[in-house]
N, C-alpha and C. Protein backbone atom coordinates (compact mmCIF):
# COMPACT_ATOMS: atom_id res chain seq x y z
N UNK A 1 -135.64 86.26 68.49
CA UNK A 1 -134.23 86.13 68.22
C UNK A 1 -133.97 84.82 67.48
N UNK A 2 -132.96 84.78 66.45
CA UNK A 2 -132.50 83.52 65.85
C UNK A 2 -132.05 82.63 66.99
N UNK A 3 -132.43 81.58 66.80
CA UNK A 3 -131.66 80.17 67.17
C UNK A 3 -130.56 80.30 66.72
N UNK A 4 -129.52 79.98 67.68
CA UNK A 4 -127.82 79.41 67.22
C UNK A 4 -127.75 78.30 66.24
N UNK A 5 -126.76 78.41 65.30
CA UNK A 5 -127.34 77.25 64.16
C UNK A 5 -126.78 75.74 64.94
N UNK A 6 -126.29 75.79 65.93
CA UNK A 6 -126.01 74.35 66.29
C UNK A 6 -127.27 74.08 67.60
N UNK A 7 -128.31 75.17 67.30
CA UNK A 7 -129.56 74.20 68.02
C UNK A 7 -130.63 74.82 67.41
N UNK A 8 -130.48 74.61 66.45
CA UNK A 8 -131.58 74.60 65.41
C UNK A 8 -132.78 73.96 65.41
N UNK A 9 -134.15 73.68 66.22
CA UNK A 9 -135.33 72.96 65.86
C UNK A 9 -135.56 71.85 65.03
N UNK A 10 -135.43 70.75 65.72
CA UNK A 10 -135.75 69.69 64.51
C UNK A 10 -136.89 69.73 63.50
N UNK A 11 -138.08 70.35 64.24
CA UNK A 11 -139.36 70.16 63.99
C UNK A 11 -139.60 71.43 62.88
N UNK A 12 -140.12 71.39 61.34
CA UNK A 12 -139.94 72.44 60.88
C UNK A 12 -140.54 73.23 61.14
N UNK A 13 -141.88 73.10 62.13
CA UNK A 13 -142.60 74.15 62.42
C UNK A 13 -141.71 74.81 63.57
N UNK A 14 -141.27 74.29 64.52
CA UNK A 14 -140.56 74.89 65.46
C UNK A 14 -139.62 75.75 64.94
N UNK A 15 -139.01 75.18 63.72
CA UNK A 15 -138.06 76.08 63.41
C UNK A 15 -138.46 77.48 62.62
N UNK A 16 -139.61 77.63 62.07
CA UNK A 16 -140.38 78.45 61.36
C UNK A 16 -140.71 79.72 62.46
N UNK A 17 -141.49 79.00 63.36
CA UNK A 17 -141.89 79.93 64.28
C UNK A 17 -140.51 80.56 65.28
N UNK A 18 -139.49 80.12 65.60
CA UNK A 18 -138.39 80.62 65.83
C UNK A 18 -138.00 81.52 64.67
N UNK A 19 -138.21 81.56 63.57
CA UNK A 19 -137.29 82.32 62.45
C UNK A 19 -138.34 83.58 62.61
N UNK A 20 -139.71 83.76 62.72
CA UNK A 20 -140.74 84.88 62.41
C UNK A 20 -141.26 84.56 63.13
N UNK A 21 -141.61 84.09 64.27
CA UNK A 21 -142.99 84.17 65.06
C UNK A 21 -143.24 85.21 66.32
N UNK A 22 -142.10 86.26 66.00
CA UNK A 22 -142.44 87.20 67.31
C UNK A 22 -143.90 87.89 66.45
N UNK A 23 -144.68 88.23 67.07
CA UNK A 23 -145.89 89.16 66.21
C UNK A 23 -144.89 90.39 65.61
N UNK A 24 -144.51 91.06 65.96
CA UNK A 24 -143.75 92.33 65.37
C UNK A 24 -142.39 91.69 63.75
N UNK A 25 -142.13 90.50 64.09
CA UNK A 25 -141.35 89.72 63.09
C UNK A 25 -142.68 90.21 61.40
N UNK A 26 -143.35 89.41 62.03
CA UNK A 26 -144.60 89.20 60.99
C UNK A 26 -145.80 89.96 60.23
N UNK A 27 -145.48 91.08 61.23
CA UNK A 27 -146.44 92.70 60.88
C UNK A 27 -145.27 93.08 60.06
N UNK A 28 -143.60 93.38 60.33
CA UNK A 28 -142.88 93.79 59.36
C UNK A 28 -142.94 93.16 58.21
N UNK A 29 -143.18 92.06 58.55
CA UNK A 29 -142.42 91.28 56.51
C UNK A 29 -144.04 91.17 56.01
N UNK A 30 -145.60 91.11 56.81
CA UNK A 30 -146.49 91.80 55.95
C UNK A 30 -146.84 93.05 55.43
N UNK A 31 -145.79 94.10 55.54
CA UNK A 31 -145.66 95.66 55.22
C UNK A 31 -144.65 94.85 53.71
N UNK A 32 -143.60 94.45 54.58
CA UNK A 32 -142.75 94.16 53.26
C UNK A 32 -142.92 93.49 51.46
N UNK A 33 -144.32 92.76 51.96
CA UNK A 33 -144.85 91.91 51.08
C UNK A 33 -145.18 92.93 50.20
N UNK A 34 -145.67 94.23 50.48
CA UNK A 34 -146.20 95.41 49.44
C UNK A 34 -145.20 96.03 48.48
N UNK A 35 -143.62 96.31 49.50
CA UNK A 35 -142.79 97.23 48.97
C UNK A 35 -141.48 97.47 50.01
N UNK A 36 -140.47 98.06 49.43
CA UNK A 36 -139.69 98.26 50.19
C UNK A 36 -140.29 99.48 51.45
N UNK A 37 -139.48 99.44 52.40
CA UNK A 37 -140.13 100.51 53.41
C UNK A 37 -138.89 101.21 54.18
N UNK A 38 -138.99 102.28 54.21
CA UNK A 38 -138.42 102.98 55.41
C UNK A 38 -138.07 102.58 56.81
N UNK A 39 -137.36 102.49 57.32
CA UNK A 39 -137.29 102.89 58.94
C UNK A 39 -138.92 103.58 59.62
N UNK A 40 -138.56 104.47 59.46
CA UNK A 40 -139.67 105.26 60.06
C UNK A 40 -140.89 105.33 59.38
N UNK A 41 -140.74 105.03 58.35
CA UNK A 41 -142.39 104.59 57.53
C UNK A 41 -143.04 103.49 58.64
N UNK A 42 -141.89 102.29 58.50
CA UNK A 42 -142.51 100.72 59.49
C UNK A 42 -143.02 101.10 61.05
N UNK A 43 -141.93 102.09 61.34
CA UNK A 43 -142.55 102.17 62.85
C UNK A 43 -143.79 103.07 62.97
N UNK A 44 -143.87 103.90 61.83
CA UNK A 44 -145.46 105.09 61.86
C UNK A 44 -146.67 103.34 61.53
N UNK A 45 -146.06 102.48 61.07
CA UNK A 45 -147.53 101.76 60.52
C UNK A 45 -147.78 100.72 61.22
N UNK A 46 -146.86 100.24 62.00
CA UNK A 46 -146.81 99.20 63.16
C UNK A 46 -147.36 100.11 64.71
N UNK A 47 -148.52 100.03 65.08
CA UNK A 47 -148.77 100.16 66.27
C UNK A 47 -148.48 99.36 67.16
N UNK A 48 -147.53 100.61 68.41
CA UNK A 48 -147.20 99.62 69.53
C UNK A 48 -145.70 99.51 69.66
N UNK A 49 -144.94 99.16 68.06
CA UNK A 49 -143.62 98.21 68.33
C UNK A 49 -142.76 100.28 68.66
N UNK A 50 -142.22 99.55 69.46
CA UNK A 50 -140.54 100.71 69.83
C UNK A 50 -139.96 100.71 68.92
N UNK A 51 -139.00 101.81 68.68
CA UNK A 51 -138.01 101.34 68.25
C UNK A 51 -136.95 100.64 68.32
N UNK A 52 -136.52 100.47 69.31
CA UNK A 52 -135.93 99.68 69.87
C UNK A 52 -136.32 98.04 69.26
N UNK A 53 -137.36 97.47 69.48
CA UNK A 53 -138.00 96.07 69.25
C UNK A 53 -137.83 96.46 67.86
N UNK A 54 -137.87 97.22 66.86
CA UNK A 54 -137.89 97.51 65.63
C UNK A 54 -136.62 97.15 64.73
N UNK A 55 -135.87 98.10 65.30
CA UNK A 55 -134.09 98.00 65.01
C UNK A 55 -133.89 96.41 65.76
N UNK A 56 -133.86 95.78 66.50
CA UNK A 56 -133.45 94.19 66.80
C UNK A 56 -134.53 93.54 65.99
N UNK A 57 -135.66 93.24 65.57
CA UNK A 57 -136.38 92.23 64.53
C UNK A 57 -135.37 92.66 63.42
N UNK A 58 -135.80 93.99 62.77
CA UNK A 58 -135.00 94.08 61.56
C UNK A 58 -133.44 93.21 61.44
N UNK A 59 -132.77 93.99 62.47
CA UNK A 59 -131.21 93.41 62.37
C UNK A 59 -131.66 91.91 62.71
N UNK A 60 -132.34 91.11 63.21
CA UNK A 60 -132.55 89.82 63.32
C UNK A 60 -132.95 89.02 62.08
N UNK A 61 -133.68 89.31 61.55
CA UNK A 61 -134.50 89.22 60.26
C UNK A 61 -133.35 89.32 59.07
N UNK A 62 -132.17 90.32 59.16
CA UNK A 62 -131.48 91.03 58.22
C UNK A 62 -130.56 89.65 58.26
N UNK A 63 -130.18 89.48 59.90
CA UNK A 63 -129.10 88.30 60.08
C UNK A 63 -129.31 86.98 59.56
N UNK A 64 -130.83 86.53 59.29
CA UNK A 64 -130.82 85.71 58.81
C UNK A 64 -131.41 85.29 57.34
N UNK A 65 -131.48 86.37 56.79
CA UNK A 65 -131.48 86.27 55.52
C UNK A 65 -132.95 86.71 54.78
N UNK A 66 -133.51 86.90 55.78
CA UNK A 66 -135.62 87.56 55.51
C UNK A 66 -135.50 88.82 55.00
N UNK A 67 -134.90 89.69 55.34
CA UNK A 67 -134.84 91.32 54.64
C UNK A 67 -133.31 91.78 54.35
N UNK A 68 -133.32 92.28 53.56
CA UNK A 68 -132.24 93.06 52.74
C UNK A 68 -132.20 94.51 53.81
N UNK A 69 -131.54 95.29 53.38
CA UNK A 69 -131.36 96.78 54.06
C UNK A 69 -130.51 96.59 52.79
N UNK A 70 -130.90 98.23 52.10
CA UNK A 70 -130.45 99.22 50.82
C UNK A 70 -130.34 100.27 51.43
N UNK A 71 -128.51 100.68 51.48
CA UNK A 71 -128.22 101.98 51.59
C UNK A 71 -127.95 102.78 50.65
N UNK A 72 -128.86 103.69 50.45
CA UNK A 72 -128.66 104.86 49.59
C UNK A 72 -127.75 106.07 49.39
N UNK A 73 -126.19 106.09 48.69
CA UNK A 73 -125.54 107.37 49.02
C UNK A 73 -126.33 108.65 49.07
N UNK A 74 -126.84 109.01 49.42
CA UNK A 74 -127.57 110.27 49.46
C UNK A 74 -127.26 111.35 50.87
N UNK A 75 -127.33 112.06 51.05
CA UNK A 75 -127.70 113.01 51.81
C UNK A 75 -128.99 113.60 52.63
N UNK A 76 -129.66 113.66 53.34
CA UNK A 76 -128.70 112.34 54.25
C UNK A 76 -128.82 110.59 53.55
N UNK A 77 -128.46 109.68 54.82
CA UNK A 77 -128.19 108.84 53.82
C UNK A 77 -129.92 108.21 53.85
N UNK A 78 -130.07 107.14 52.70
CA UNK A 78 -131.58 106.98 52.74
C UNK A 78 -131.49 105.41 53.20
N UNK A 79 -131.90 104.75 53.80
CA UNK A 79 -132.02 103.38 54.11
C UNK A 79 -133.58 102.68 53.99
N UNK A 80 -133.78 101.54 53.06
CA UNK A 80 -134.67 100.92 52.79
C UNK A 80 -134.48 99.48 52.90
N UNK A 81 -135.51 98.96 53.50
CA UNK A 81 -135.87 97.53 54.32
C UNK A 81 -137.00 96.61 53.23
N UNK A 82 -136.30 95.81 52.65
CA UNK A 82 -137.18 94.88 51.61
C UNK A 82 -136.81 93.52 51.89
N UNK A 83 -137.53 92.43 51.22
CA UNK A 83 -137.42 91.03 51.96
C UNK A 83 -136.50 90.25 50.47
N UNK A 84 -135.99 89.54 51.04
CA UNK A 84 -135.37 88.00 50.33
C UNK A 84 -136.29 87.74 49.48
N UNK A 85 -135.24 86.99 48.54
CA UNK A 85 -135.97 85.73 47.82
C UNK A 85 -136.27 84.55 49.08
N UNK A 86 -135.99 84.78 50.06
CA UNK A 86 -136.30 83.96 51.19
C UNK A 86 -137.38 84.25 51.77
N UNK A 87 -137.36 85.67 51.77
CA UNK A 87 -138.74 86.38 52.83
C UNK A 87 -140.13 86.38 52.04
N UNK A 88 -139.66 86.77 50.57
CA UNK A 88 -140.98 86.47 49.52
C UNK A 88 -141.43 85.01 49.57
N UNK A 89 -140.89 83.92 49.79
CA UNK A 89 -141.14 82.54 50.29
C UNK A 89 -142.12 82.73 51.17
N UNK A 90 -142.26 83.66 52.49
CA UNK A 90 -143.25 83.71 52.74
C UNK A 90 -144.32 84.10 52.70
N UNK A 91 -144.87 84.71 51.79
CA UNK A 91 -145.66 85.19 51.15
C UNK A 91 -146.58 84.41 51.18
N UNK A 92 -147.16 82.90 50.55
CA UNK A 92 -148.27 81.90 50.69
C UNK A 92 -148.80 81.81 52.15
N UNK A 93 -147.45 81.64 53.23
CA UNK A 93 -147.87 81.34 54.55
C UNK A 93 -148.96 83.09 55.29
N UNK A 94 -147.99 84.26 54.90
CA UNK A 94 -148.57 85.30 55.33
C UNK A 94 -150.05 85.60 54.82
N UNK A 95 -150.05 85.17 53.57
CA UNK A 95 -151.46 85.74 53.05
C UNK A 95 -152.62 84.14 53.62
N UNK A 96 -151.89 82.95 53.83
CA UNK A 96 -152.96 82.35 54.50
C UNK A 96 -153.66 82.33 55.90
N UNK A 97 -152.64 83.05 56.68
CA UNK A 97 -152.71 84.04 57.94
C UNK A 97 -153.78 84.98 58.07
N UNK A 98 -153.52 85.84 56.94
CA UNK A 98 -154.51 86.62 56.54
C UNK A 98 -155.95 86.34 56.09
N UNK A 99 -155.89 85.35 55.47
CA UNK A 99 -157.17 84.73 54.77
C UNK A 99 -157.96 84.03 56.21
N UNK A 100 -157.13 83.01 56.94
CA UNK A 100 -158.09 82.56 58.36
C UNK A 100 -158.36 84.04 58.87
N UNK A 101 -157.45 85.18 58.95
CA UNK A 101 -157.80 86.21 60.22
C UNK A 101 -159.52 86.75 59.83
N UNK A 102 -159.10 86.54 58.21
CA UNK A 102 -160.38 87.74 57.78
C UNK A 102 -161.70 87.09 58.04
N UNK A 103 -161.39 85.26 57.71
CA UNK A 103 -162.76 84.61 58.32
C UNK A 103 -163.14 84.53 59.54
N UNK A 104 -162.00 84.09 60.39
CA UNK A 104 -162.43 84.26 62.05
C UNK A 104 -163.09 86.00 62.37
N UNK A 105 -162.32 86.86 61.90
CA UNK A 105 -163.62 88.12 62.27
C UNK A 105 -164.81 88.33 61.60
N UNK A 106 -164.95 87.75 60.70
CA UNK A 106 -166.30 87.86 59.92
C UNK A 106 -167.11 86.87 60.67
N UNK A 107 -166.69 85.73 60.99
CA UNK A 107 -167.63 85.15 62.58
C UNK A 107 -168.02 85.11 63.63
N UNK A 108 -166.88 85.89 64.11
CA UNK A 108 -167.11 86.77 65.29
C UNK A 108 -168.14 88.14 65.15
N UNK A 109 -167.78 88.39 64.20
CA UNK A 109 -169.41 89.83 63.97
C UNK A 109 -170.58 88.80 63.89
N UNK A 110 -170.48 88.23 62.83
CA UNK A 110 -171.92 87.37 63.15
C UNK A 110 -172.90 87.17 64.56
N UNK A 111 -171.54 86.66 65.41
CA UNK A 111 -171.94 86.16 67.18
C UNK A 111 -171.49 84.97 66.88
């Protein structure tokens, strides 16, 4: 959940990891990094998260400015979940996430 902006984290890491650090925060906006996504696309590719935990990151994420939501007039209606010029900001941090994960398991197979 967002911090109230009148107790905001001094520390920028504190405040970072408050803005995205639930794991389910951070599996969404690395789906997002590819493309816009569905509702139900994110929850078929996220193992584990509810919907419930799904719909509150998103609307959390949405509230503070990390993902967009595009409603589509259509029939029914179509709704698509893509990130900020804020959320693409994270992009360096996510893919360096990625880059330690891929070395720590390639050492762990080793032994």
């Amino acid at each position: 959940m967002r911090p109230k902006e009148d107790i905001l984290p001094e520390c920028p890491v504190a405040l970072t990891v408050a803005m995205i650090g639930s794991k389910w925060k951070l599996l969404i906006m690395r789906n997002l990094l590819s493309r816009p996504w569905r509702f139900n696309e994110l929850q078929k590719s996220i193992e584990g998260i509810s919907q419930k935990s799904l719909t509150g990151a998103l609307r959390s994420m949405e509230e503070d400015g990390i993902v967009a939501r595009t409603v589509y007039p259509e029939v029914p209606p179509r709704v698509e979940y893509s990130l900020t010029e804020l959320g693409e900001s994270m992009r360096p941090i996510i893919k360096a996430m990625e880059a330690w994960g891929t070395v720590y398991q390639a050492r762990a197979e080793r032994g």
